[in-house]
C-alpha atoms as a PDB file:
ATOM      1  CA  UNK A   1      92.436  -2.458 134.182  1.00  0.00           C
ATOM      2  CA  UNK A   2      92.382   1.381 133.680  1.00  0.00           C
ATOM      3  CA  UNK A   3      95.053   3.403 135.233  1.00  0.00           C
ATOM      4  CA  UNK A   4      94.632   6.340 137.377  1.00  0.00           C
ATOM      5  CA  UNK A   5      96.081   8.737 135.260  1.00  0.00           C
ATOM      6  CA  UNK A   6      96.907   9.706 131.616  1.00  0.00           C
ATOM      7  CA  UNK A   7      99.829  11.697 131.011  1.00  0.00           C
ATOM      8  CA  UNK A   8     100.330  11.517 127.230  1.00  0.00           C
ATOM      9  CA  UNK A   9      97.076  12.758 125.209  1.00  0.00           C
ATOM     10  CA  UNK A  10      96.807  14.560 121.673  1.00  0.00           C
ATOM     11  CA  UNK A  11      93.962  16.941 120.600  1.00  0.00           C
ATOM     12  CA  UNK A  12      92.830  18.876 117.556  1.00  0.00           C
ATOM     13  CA  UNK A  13      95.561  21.608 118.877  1.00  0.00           C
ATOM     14  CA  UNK A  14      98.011  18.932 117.382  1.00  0.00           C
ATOM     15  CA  UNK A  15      98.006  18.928 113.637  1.00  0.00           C
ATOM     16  CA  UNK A  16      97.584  15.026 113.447  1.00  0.00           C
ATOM     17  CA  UNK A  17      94.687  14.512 115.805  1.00  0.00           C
ATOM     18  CA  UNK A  18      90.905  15.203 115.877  1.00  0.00           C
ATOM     19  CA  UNK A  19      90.151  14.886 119.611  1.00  0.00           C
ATOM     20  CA  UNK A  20      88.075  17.562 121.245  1.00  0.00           C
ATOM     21  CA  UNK A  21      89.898  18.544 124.380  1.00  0.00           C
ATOM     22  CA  UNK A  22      86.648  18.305 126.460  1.00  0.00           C
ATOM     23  CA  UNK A  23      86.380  14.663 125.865  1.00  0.00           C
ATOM     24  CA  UNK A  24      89.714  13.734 127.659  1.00  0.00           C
ATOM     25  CA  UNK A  25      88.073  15.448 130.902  1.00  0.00           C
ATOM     26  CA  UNK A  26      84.713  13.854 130.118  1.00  0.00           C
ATOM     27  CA  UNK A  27      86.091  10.186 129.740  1.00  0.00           C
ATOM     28  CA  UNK A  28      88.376  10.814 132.631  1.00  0.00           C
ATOM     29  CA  UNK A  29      85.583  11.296 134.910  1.00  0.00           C
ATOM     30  CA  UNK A  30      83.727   8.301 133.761  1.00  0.00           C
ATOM     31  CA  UNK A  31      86.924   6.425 134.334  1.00  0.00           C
ATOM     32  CA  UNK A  32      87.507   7.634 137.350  1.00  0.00           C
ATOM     33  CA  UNK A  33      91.095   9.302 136.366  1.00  0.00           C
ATOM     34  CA  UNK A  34      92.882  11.454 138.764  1.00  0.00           C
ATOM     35  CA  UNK A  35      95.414  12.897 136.832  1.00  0.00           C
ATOM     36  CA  UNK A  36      95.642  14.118 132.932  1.00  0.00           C
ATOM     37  CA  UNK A  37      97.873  15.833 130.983  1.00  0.00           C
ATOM     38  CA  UNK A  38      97.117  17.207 127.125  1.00  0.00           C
ATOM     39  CA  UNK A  39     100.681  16.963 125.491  1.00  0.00           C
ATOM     40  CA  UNK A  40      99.984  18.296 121.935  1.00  0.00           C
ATOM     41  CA  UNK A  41     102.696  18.581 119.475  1.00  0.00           C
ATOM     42  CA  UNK A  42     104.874  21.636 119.156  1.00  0.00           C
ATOM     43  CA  UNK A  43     103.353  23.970 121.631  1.00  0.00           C
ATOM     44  CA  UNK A  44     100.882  24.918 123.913  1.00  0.00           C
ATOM     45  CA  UNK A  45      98.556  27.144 121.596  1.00  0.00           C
ATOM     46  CA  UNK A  46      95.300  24.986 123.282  1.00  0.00           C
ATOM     47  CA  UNK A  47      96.256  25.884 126.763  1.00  0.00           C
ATOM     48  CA  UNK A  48      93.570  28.525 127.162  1.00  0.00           C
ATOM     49  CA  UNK A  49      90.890  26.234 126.025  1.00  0.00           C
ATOM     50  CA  UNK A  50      92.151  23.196 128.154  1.00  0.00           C
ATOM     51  CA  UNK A  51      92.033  25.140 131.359  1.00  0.00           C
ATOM     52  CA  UNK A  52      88.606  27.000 130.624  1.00  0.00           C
ATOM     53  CA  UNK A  53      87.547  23.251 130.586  1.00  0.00           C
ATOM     54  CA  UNK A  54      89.347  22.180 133.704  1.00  0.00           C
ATOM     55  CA  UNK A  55      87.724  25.065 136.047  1.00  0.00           C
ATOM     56  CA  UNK A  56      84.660  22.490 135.150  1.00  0.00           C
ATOM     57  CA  UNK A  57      86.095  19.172 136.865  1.00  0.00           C
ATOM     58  CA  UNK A  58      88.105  20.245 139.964  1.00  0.00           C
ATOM     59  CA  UNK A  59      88.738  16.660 140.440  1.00  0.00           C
ATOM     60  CA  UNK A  60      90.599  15.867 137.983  1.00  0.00           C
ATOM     61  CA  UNK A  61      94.119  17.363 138.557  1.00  0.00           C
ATOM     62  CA  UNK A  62      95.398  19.027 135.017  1.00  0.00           C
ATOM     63  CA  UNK A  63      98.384  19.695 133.803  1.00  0.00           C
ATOM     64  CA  UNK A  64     100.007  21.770 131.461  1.00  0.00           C
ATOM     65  CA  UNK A  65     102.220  19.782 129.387  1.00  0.00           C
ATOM     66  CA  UNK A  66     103.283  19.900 125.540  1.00  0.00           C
ATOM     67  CA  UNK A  67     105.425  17.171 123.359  1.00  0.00           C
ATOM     68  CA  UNK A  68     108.347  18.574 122.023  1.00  0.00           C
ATOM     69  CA  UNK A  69     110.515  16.358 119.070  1.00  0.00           C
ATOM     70  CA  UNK A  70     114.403  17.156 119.677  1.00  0.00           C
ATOM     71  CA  UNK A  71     117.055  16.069 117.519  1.00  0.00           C
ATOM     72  CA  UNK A  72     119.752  14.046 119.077  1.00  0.00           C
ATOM     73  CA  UNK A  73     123.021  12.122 118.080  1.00  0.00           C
ATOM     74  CA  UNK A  74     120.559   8.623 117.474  1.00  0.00           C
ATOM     75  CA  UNK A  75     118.508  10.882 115.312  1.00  0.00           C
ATOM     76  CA  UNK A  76     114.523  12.140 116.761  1.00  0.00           C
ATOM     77  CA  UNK A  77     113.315  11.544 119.759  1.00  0.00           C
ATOM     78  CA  UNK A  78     110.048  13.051 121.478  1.00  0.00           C
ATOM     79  CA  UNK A  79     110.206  14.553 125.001  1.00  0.00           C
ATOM     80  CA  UNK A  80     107.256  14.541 127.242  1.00  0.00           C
ATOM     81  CA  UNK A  81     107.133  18.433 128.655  1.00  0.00           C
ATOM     82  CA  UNK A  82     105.080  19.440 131.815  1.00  0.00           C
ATOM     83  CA  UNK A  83     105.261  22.767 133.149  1.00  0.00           C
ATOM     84  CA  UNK A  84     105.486  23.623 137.186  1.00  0.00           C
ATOM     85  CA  UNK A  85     104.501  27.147 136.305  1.00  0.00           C
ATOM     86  CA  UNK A  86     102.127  27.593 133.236  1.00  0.00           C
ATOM     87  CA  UNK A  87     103.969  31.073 132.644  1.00  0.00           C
ATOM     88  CA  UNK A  88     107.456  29.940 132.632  1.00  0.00           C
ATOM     89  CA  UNK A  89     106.562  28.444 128.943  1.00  0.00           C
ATOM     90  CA  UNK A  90     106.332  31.832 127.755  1.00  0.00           C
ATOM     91  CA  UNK A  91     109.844  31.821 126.505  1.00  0.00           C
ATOM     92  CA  UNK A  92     109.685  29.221 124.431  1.00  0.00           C
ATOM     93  CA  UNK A  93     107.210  30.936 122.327  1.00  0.00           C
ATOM     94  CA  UNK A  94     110.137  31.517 119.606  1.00  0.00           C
ATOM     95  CA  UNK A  95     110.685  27.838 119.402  1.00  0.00           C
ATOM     96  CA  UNK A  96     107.142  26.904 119.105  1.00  0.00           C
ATOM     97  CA  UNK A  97     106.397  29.674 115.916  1.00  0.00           C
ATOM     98  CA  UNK A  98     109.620  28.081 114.871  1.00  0.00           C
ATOM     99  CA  UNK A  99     108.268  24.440 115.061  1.00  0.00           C
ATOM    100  CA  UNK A 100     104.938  25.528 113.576  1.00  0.00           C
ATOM    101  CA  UNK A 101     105.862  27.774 110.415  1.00  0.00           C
ATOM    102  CA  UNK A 102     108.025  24.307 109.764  1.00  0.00           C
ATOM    103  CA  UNK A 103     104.798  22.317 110.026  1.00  0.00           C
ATOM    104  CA  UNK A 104     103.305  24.681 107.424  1.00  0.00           C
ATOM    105  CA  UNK A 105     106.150  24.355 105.214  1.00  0.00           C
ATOM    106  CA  UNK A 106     106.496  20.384 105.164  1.00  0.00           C
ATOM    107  CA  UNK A 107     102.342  21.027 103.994  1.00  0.00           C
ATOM    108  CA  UNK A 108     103.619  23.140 101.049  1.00  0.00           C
ATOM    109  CA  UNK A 109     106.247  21.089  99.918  1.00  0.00           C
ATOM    110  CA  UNK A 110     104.529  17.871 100.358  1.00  0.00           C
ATOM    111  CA  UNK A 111     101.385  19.703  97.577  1.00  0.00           C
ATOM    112  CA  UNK A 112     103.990  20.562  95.262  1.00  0.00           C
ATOM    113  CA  UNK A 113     105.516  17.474  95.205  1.00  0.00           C
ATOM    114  CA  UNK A 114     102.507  15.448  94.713  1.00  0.00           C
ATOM    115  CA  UNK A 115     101.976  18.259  91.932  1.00  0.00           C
ATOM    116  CA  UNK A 116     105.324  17.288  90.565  1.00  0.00           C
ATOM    117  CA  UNK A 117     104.321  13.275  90.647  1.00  0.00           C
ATOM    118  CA  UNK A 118     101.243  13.835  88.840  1.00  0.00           C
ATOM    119  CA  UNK A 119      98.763  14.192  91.645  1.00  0.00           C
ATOM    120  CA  UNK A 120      96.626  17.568  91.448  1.00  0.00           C
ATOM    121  CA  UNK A 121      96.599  18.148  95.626  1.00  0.00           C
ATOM    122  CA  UNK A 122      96.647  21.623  95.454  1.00  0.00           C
ATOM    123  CA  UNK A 123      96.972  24.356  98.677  1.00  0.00           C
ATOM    124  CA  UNK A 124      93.207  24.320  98.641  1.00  0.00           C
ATOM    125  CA  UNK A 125      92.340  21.115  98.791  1.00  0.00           C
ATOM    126  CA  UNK A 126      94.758  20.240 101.768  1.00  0.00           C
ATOM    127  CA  UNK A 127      93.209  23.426 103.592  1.00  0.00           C
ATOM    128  CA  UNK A 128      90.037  21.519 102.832  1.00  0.00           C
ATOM    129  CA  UNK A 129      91.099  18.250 104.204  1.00  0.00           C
ATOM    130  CA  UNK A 130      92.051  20.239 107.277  1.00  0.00           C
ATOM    131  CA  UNK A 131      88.737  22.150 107.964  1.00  0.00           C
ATOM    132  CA  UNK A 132      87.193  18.719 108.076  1.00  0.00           C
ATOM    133  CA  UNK A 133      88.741  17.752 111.377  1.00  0.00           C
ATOM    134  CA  UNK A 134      90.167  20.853 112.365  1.00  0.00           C
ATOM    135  CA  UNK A 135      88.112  23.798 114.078  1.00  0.00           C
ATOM    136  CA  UNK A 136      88.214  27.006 112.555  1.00  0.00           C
ATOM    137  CA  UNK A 137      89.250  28.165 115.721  1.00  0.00           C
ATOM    138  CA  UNK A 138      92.395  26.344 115.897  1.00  0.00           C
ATOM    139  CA  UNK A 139      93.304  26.544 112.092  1.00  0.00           C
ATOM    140  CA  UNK A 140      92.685  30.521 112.979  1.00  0.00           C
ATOM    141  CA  UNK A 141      96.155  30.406 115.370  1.00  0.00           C
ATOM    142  CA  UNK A 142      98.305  28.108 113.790  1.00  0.00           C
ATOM    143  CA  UNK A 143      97.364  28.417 109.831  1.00  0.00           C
ATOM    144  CA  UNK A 144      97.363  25.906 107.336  1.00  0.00           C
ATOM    145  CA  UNK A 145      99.911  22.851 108.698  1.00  0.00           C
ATOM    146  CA  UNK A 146     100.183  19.375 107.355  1.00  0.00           C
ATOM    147  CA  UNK A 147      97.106  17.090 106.985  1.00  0.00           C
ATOM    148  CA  UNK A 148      97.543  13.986 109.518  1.00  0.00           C
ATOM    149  CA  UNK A 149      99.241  11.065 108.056  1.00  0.00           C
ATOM    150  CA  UNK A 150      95.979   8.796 109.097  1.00  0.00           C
ATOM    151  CA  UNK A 151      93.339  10.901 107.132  1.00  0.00           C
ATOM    152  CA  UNK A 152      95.240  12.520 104.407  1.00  0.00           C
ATOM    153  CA  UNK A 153      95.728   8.764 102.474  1.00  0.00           C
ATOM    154  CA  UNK A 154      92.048   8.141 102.736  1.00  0.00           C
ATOM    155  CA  UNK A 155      91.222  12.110 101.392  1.00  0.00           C
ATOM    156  CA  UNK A 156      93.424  11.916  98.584  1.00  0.00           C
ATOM    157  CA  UNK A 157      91.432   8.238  97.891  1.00  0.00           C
ATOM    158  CA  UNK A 158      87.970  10.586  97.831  1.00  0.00           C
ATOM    159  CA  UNK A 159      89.048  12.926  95.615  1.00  0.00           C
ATOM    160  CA  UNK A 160      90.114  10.364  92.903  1.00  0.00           C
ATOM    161  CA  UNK A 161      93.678  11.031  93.132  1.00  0.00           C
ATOM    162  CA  UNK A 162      94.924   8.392  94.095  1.00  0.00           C
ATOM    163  CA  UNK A 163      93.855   4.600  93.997  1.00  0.00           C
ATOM    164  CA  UNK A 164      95.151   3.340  97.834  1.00  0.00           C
ATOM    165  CA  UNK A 165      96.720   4.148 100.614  1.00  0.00           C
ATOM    166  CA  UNK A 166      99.684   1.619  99.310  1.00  0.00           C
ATOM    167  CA  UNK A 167     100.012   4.483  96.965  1.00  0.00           C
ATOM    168  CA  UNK A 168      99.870   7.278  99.548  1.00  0.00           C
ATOM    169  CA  UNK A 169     102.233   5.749 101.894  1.00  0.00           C
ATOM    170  CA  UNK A 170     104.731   4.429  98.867  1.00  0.00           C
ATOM    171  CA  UNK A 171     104.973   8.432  97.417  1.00  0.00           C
ATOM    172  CA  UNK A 172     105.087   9.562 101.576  1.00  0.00           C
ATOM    173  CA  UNK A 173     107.919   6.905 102.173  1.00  0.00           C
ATOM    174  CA  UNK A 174     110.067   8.570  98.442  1.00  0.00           C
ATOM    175  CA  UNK A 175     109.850  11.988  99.588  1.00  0.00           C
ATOM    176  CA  UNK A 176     110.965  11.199 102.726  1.00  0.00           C
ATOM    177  CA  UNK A 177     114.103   8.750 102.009  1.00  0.00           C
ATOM    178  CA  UNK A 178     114.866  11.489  98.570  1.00  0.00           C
ATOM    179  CA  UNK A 179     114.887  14.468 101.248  1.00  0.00           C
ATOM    180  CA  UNK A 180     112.049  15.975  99.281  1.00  0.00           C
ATOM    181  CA  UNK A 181     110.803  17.183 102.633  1.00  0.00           C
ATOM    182  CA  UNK A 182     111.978  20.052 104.766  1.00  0.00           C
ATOM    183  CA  UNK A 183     114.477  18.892 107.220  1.00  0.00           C
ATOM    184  CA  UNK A 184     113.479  19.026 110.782  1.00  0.00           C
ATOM    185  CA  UNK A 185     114.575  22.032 112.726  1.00  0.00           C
ATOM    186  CA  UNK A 186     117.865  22.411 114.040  1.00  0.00           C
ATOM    187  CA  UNK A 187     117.311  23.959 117.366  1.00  0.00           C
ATOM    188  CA  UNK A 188     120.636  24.913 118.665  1.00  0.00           C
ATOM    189  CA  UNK A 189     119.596  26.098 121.925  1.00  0.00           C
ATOM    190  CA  UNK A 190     117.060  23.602 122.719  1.00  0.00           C
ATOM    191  CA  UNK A 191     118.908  22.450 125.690  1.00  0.00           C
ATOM    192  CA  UNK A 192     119.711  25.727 127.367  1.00  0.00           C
ATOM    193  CA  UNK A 193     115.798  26.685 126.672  1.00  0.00           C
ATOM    194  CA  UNK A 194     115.047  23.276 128.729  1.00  0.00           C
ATOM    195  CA  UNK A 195     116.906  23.554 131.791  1.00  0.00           C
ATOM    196  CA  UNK A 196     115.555  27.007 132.194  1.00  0.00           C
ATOM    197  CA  UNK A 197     112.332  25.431 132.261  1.00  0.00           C
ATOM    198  CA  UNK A 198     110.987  24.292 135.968  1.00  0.00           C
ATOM    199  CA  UNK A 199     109.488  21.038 134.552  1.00  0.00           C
ATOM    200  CA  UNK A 200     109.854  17.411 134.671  1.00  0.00           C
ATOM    201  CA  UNK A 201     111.285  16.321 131.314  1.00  0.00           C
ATOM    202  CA  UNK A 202     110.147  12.673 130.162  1.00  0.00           C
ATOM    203  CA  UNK A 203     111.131  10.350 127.562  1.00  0.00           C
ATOM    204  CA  UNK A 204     108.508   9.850 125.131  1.00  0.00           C
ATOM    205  CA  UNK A 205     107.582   6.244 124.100  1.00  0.00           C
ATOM    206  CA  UNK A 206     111.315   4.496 124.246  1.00  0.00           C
ATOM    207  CA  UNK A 207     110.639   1.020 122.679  1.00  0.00           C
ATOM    208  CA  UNK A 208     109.803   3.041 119.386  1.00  0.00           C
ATOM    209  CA  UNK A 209     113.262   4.296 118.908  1.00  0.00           C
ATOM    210  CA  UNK A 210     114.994   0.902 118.973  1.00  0.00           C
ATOM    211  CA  UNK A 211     118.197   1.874 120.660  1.00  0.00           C
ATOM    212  CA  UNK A 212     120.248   0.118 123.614  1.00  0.00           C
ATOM    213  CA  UNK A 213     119.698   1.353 126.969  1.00  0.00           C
ATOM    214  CA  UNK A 214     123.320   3.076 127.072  1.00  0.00           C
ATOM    215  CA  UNK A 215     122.208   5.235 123.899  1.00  0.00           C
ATOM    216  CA  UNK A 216     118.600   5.888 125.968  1.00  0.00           C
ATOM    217  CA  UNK A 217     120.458   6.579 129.008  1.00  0.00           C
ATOM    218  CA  UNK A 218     122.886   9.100 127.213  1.00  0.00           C
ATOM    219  CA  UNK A 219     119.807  10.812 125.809  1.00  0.00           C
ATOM    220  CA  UNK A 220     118.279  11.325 129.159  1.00  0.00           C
ATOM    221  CA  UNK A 221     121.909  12.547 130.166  1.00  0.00           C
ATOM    222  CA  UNK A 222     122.174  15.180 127.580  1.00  0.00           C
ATOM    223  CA  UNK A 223     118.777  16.741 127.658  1.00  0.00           C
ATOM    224  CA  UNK A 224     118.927  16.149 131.645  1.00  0.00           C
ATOM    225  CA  UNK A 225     115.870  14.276 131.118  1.00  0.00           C
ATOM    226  CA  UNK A 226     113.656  13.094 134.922  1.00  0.00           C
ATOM    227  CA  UNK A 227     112.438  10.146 133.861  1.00  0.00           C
ATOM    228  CA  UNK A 228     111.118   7.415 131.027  1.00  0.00           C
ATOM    229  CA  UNK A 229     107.358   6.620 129.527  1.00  0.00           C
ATOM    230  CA  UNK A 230     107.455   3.236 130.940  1.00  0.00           C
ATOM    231  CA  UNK A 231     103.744   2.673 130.902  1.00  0.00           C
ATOM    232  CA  UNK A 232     102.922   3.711 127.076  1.00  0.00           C
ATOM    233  CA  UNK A 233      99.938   1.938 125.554  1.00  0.00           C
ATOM    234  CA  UNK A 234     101.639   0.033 123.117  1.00  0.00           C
ATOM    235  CA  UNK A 235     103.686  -1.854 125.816  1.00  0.00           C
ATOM    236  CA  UNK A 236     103.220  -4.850 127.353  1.00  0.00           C
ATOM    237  CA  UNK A 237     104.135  -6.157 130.509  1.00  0.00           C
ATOM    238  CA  UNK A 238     107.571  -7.391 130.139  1.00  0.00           C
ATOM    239  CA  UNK A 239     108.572  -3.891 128.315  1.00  0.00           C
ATOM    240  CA  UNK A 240     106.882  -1.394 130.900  1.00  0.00           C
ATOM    241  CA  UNK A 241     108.738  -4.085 134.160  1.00  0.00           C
ATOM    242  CA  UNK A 242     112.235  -3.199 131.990  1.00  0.00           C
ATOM    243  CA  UNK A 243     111.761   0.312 131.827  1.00  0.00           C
ATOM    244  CA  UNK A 244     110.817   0.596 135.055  1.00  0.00           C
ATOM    245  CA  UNK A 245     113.827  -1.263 136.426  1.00  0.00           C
ATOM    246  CA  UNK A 246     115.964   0.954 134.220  1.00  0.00           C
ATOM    247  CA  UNK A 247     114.477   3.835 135.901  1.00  0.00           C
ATOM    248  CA  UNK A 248     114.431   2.467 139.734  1.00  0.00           C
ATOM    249  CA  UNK A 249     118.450   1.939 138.615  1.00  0.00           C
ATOM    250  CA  UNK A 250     119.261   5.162 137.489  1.00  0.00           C
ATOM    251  CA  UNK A 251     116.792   6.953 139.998  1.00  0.00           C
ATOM    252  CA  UNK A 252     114.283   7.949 137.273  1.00  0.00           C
ATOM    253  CA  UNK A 253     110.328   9.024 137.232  1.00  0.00           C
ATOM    254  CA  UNK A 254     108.241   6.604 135.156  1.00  0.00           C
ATOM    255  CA  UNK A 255     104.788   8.047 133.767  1.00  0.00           C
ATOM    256  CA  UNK A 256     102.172   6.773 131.083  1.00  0.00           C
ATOM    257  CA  UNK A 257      99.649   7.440 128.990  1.00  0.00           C
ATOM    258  CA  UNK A 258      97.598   6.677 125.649  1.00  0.00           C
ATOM    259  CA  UNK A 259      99.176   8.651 123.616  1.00  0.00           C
ATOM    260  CA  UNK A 260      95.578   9.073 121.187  1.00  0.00           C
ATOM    261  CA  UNK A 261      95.051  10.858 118.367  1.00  0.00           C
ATOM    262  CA  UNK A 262      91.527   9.583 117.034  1.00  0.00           C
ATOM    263  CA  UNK A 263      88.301  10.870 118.555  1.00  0.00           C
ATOM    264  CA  UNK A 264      86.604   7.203 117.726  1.00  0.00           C
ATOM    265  CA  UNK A 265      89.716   5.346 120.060  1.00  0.00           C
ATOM    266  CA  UNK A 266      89.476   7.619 122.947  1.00  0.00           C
ATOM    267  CA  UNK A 267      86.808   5.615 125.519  1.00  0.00           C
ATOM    268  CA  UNK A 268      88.812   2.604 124.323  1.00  0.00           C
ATOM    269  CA  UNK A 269      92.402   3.467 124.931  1.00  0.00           C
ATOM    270  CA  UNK A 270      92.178   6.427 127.683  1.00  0.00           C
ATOM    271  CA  UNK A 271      94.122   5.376 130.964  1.00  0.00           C
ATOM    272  CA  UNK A 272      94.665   1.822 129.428  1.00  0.00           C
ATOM    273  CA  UNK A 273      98.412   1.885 130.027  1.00  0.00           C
ATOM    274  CA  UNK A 274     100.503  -0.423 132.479  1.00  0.00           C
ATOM    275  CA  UNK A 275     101.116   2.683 134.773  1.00  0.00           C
ATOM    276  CA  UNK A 276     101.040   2.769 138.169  1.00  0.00           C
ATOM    277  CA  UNK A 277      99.566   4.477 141.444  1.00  0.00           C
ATOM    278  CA  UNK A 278     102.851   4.584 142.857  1.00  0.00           C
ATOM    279  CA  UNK A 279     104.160   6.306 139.849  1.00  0.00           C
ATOM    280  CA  UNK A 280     101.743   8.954 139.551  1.00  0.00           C
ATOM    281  CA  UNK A 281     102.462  10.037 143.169  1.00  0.00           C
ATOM    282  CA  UNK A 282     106.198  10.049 142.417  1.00  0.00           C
ATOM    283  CA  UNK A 283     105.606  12.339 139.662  1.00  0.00           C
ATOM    284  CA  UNK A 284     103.388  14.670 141.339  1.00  0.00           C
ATOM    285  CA  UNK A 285     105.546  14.608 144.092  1.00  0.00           C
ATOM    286  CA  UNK A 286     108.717  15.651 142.025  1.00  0.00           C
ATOM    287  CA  UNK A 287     106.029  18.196 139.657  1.00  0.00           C
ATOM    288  CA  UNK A 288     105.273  19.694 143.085  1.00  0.00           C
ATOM    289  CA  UNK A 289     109.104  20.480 144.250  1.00  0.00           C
END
């Protein structure tokens, strides 16, 4: 059964996805969807484009959301960012060329060390990989990032540089554990720059974090956090009924969504999450206040 709403969504503003933004409005109007929300990763760069396209399906309520990853004491976590006032963003504009010139970096490093492991993936061939699911348009704003994890394996296979994606993921898994890779950034006044924000605050996908509820409910205490992803795609029913009871405890908002990257999974996986009416109205309700 397809849910009325779909509140976690990635498009080719993200660096790891390929989806055109028009198709989230286009499949949620064939579904029947009420309620979306475009939360790409570090920013909200595709924000003019998303609501050229939303003038263009007035029933479909939009939102203006982003996903931002934080660092905490249990190590990352995502947070699920929508915006009462589309302007109010504006002053987080430091923290997004912040998170994006890091993006760009972790894209240089991870050429030269494939370069230093014997694999010729030069700057030019990852701007290449790029350009083949990236528009020019959006490459034009945010420069040359990292290649997503899902396509760069199967690129480097092309090319003849490496044999399989066993390979790909085995050099992507040493860089990481040898701290090959630039660290993630330490945003010191990530918190302050939150509660200034008038938004509801979410918790991203919990059951991918693998911590005990105290640890996720001292998260959502620290970042002062309105509520959980209890409906996530990857859930099933007896996950999405705890979360939710953790929430209705601790007098929390619940959302959900796909959470897609791929253009070819979109019909498929669009508002097929475990959310609920109910929820959606809370949330609006609380967006609205």
């Amino acid at each position: 059964m397809t849910a009325s709403f779909d509140l976690h969504m990635h498009s080719y503003w993200s660096f790891d996805s390929d989806v055109p933004p028009i198709m989230y409005f286009e499949i949620a109007k064939q579904k029947g969807l009420k309620c979306i929300a475009i939360t790409d990763h570090y920013g909200i760069d595709g924000l003019p484009e998303f609501a050229a396209i939303a003038k263009n399906y007035t029933d479909i309520v939009f939102i203006t959301a982003f996903e931002l990853t934080v660092l905490t004491q249990f190590g990352l976590v995502d947070i699920l960012i929508y915006a009462k006032f589309r302007h109010s963003l504006d002053r987080l504009k430091p923290t997004f060329n912040l998170l994006q010139k890091w993006n760009q970096l972790c894209g240089q490093v991870l050429c030269s060390q494939f370069q230093l492991n014997g694999i010729d993936y030069t700057m030019e061939l990852r701007e290449k990989f790029l350009r083949d699911y990236r528009p020019t348009h959006v490459i034009a704003v945010q420069g040359i990032t990292r290649v997503a994890e899902w396509l760069e394996g199967r690129y480097l296979i092309r090319e003849g540089l490496i044999n399989d994606e066993n390979d790909y993921y085995f050099l992507m898994r040493y860089f990481l554990e040898s701290g090959k890779l630039p660290m993630f950034p330490l945003i010191e006044s990530i918190k302050t720059q939150l509660a200034e924000i008038p938004a509801i605050k979410i918790l991203a996908h919990p059951h991918r974090y693998n911590l005990k509820k105290t640890q996720l409910l001292s998260i959502i205490n620290d970042y002062n956090l309105d509520g959980i992803e209890c409906g996530h795609v990857e859930m099933d029913k007896k996950t999405a009924k705890a979360y939710r009871a953790m929430c209705s405890a601790n007098n929390l908002l619940s959302t959900g969504g796909c959470d897609c990257h791929l253009a070819s999974q979109t019909v498929h996986y669009m508002g097929n999450h475990l959310g609920q009416d109910h929820w959606l109205e809370e949330f609006l309700n609380a967006l609205s206040t």
